[in-house]
C-alpha atoms as a PDB file:
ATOM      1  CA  UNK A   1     162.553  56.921  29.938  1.00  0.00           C
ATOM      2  CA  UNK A   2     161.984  55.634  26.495  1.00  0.00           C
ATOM      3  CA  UNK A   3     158.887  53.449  25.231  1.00  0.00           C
ATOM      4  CA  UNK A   4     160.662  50.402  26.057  1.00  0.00           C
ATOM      5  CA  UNK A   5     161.696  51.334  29.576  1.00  0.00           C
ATOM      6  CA  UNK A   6     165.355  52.213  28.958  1.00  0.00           C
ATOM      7  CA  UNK A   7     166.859  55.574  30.198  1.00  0.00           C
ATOM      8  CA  UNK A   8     167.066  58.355  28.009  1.00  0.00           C
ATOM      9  CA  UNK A   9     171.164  58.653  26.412  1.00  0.00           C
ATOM     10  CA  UNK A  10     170.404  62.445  27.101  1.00  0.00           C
ATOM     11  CA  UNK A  11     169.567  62.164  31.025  1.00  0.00           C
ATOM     12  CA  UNK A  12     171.380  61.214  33.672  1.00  0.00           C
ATOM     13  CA  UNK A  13     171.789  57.520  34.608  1.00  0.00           C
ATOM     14  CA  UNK A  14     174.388  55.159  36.200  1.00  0.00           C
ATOM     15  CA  UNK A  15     177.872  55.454  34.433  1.00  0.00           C
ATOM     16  CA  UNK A  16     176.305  59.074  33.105  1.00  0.00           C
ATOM     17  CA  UNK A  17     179.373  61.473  33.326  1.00  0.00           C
ATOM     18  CA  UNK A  18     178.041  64.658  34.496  1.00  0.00           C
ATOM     19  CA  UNK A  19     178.930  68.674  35.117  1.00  0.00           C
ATOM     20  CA  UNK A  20     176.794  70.451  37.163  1.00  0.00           C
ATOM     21  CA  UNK A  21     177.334  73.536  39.599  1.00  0.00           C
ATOM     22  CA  UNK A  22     175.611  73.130  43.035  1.00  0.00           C
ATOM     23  CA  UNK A  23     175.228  74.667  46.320  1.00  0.00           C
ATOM     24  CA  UNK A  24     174.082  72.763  49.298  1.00  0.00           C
ATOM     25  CA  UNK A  25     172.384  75.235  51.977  1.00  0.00           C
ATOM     26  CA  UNK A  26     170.919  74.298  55.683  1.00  0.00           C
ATOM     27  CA  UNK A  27     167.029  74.427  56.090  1.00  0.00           C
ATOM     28  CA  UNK A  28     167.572  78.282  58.042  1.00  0.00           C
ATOM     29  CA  UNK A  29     168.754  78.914  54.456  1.00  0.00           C
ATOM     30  CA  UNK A  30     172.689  79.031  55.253  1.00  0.00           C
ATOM     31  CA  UNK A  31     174.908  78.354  52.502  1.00  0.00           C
ATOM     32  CA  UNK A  32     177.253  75.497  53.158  1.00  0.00           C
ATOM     33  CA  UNK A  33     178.911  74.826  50.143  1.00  0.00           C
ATOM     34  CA  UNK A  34     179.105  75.861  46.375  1.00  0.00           C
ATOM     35  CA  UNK A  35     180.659  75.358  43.431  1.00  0.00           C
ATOM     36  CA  UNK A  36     178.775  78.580  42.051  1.00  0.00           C
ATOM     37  CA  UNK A  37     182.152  80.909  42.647  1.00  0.00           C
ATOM     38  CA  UNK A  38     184.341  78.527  40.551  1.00  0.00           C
ATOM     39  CA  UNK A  39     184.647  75.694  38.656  1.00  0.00           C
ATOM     40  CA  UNK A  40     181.505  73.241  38.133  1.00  0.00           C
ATOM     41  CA  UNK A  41     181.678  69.952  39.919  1.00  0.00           C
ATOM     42  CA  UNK A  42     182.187  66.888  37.104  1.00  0.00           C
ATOM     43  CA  UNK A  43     181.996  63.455  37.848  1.00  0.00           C
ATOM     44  CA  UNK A  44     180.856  60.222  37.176  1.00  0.00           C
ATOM     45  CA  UNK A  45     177.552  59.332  38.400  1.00  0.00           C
ATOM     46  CA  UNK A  46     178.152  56.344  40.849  1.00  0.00           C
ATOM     47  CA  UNK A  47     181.958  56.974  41.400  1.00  0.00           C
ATOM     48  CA  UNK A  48     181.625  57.723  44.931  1.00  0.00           C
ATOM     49  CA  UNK A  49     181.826  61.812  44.333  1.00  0.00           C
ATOM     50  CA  UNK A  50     178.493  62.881  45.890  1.00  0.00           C
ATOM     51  CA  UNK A  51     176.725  61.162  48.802  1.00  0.00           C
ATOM     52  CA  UNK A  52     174.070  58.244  47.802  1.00  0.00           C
ATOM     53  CA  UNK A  53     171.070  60.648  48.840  1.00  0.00           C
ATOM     54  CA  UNK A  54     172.179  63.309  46.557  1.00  0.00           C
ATOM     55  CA  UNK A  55     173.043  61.108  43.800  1.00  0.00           C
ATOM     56  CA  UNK A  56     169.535  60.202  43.937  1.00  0.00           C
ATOM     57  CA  UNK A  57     167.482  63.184  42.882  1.00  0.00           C
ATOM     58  CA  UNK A  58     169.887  64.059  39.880  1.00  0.00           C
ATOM     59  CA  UNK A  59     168.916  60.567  38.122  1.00  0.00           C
ATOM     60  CA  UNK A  60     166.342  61.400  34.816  1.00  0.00           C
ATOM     61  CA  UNK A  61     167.645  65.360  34.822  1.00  0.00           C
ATOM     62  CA  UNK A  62     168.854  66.479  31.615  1.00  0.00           C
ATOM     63  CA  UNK A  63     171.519  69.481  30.716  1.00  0.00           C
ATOM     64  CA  UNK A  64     170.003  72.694  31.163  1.00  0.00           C
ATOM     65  CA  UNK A  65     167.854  71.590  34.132  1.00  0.00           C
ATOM     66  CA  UNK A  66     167.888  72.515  37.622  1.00  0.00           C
ATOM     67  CA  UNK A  67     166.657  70.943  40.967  1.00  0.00           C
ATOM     68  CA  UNK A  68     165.983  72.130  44.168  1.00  0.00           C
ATOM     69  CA  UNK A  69     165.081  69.645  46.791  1.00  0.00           C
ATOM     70  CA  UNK A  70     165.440  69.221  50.383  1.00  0.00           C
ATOM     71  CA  UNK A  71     166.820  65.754  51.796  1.00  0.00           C
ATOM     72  CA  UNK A  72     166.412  64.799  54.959  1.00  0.00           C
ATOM     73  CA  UNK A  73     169.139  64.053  57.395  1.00  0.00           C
ATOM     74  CA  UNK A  74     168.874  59.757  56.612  1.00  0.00           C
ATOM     75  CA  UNK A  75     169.497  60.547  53.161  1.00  0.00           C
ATOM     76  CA  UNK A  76     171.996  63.455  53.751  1.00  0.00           C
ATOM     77  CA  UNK A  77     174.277  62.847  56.153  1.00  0.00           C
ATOM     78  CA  UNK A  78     173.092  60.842  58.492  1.00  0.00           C
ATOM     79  CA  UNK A  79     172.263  61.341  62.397  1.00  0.00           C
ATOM     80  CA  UNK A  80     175.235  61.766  64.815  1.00  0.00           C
ATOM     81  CA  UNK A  81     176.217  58.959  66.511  1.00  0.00           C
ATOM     82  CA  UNK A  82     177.754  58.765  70.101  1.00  0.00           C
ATOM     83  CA  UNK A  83     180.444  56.162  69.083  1.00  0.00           C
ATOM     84  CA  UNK A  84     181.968  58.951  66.504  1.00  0.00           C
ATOM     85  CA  UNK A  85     182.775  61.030  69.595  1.00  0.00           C
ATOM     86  CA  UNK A  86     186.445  60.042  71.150  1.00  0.00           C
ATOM     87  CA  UNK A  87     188.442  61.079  74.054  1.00  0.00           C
ATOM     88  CA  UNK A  88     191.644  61.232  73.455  1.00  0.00           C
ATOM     89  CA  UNK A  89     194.818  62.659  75.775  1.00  0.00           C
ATOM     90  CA  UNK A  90     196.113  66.098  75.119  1.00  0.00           C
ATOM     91  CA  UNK A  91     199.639  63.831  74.796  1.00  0.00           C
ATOM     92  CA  UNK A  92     198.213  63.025  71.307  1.00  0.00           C
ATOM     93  CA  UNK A  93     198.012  65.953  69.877  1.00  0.00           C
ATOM     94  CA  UNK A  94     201.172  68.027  68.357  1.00  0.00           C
ATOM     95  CA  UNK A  95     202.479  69.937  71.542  1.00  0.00           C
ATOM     96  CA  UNK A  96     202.940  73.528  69.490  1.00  0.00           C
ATOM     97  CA  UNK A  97     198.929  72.972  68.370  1.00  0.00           C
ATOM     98  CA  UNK A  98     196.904  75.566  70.043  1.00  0.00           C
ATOM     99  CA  UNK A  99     193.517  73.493  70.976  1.00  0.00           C
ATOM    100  CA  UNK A 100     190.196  75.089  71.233  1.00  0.00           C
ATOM    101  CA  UNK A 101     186.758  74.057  71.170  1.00  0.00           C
ATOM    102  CA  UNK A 102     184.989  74.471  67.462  1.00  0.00           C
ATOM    103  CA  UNK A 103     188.763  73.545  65.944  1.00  0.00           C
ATOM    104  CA  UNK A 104     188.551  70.966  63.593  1.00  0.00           C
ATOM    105  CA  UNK A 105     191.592  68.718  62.783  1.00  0.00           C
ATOM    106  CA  UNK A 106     192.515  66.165  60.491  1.00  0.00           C
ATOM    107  CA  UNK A 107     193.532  62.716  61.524  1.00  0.00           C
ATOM    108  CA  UNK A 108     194.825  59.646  59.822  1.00  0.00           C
ATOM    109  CA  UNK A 109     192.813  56.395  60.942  1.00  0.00           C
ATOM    110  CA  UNK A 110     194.426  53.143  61.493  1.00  0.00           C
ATOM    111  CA  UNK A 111     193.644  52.196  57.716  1.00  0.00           C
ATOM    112  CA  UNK A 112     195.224  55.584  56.711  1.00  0.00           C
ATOM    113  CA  UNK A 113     192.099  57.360  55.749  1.00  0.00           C
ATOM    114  CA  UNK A 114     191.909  61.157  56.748  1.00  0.00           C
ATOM    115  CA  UNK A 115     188.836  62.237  58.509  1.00  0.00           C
ATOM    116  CA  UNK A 116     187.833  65.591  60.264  1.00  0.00           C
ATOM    117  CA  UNK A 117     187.245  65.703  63.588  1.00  0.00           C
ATOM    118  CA  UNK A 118     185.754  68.622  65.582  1.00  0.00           C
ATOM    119  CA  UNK A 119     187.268  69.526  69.236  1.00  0.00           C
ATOM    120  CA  UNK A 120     184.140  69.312  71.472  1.00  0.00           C
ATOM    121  CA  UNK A 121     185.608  69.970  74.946  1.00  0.00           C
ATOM    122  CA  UNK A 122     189.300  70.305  76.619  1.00  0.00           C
ATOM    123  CA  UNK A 123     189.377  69.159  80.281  1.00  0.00           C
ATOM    124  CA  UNK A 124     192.377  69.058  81.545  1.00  0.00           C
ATOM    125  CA  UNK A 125     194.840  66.814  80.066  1.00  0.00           C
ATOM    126  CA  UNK A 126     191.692  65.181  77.925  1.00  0.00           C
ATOM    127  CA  UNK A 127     190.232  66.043  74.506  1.00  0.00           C
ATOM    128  CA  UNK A 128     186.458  65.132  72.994  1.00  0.00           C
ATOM    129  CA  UNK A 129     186.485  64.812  69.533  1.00  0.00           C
ATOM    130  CA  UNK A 130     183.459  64.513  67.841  1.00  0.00           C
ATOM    131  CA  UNK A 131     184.345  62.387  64.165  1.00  0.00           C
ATOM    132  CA  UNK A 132     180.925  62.686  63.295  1.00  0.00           C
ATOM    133  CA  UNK A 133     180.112  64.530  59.664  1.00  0.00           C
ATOM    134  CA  UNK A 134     179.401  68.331  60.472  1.00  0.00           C
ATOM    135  CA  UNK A 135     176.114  68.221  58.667  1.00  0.00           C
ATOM    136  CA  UNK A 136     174.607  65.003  60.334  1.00  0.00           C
ATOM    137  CA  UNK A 137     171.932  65.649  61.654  1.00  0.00           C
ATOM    138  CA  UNK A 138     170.638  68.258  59.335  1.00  0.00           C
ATOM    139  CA  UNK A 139     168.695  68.682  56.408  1.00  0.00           C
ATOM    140  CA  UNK A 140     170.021  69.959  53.102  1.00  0.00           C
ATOM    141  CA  UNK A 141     168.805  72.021  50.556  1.00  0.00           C
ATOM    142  CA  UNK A 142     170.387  70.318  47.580  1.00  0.00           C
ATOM    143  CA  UNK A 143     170.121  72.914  44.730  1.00  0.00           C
ATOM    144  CA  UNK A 144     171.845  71.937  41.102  1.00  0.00           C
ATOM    145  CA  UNK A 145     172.078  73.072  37.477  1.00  0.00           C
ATOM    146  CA  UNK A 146     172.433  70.775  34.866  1.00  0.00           C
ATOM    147  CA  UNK A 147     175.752  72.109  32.189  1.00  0.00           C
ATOM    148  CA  UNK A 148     176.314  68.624  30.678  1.00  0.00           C
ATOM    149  CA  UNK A 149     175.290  65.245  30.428  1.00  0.00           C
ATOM    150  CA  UNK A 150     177.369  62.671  28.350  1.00  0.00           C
ATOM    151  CA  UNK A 151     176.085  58.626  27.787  1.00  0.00           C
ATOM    152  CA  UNK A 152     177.908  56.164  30.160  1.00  0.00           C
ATOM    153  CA  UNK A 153     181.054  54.482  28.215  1.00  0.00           C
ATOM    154  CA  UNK A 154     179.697  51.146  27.031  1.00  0.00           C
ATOM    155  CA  UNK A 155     181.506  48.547  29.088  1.00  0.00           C
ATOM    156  CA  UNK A 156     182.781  50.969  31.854  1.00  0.00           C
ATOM    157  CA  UNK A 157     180.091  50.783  34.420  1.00  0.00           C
ATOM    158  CA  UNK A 158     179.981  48.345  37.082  1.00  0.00           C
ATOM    159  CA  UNK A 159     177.422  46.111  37.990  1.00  0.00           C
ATOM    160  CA  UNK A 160     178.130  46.440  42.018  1.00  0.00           C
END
């Protein structure tokens, strides 16, 4: 922060558009996700890219700087919640789709979103499906590098 309370131009802030390469591990230590074999992850910070919590702890970093922090599960990805799991009829599913438990499947929601959901159980002619994120529940070891910051575009943030 500057004297006068305003952010740094060079650190990241709302509207900040920002490259960074990340991997997100479990608390055991087991890698998740990365973008470390390919291309950094750029984005916009507030555009809806990264999760709320892990928006959070990249605010004031600079290019060049890394962070490792662990989040807890209320600022990750929440706690699972029994209304995410659904049963559903085997009639539901595409006849030629071999079902087993672990398998997780896409589905279109009413609205026409796509979510994952996870087959819990097969019993008979029902399925579980548990639409709950895969990492709720955990904590995450949110670990980034800093490769560019650039100013938010006057004008093109949003006050919401």
């Amino acid at each position: 922060m500057t004297e006068a309370g305003m952010p740094d131009a060079d650190s990241i802030q709302p509207g900040s558009e920002v490259c960074m390469h990340y991997t997100l591990r479990l608390e055991d230590g087991m890698e998740v996700d990365t973008s470390r074999d390919g291309e950094p992850m750029c984005f916009t910070m507030g555009d809806g890219s990264l999760i709320q919590g892990l928006e959070l702890v990249l605010y004031g970093l600079r290019a060049g700087e890394r962070q490792d922090i662990l989040i807890s599960p209320q600022d990750a990805f929440g706690f699972p919640e029994d209304e995410n799991i659904h049963t559903m009829a085997r009639s539901d599913f595409d006849a030629g789709l071999e079902l087993r438990e672990g398998l997780i499947i896409e589905f279109t929601t009413p609205s026409g979103e796509i979510t994952p959901g996870a087959i819990r159980a097969i019993e008979g002619d029902v399925v579980t499906v548990d639409f709950n994120h895969p990492l709720a529940g955990h904590s995450i070891r949110f670990e980034v590098e800093i490769l560019s910051v650039r100013p938010p575009t006057p004008g093109a943030t949003s006050s919401s």
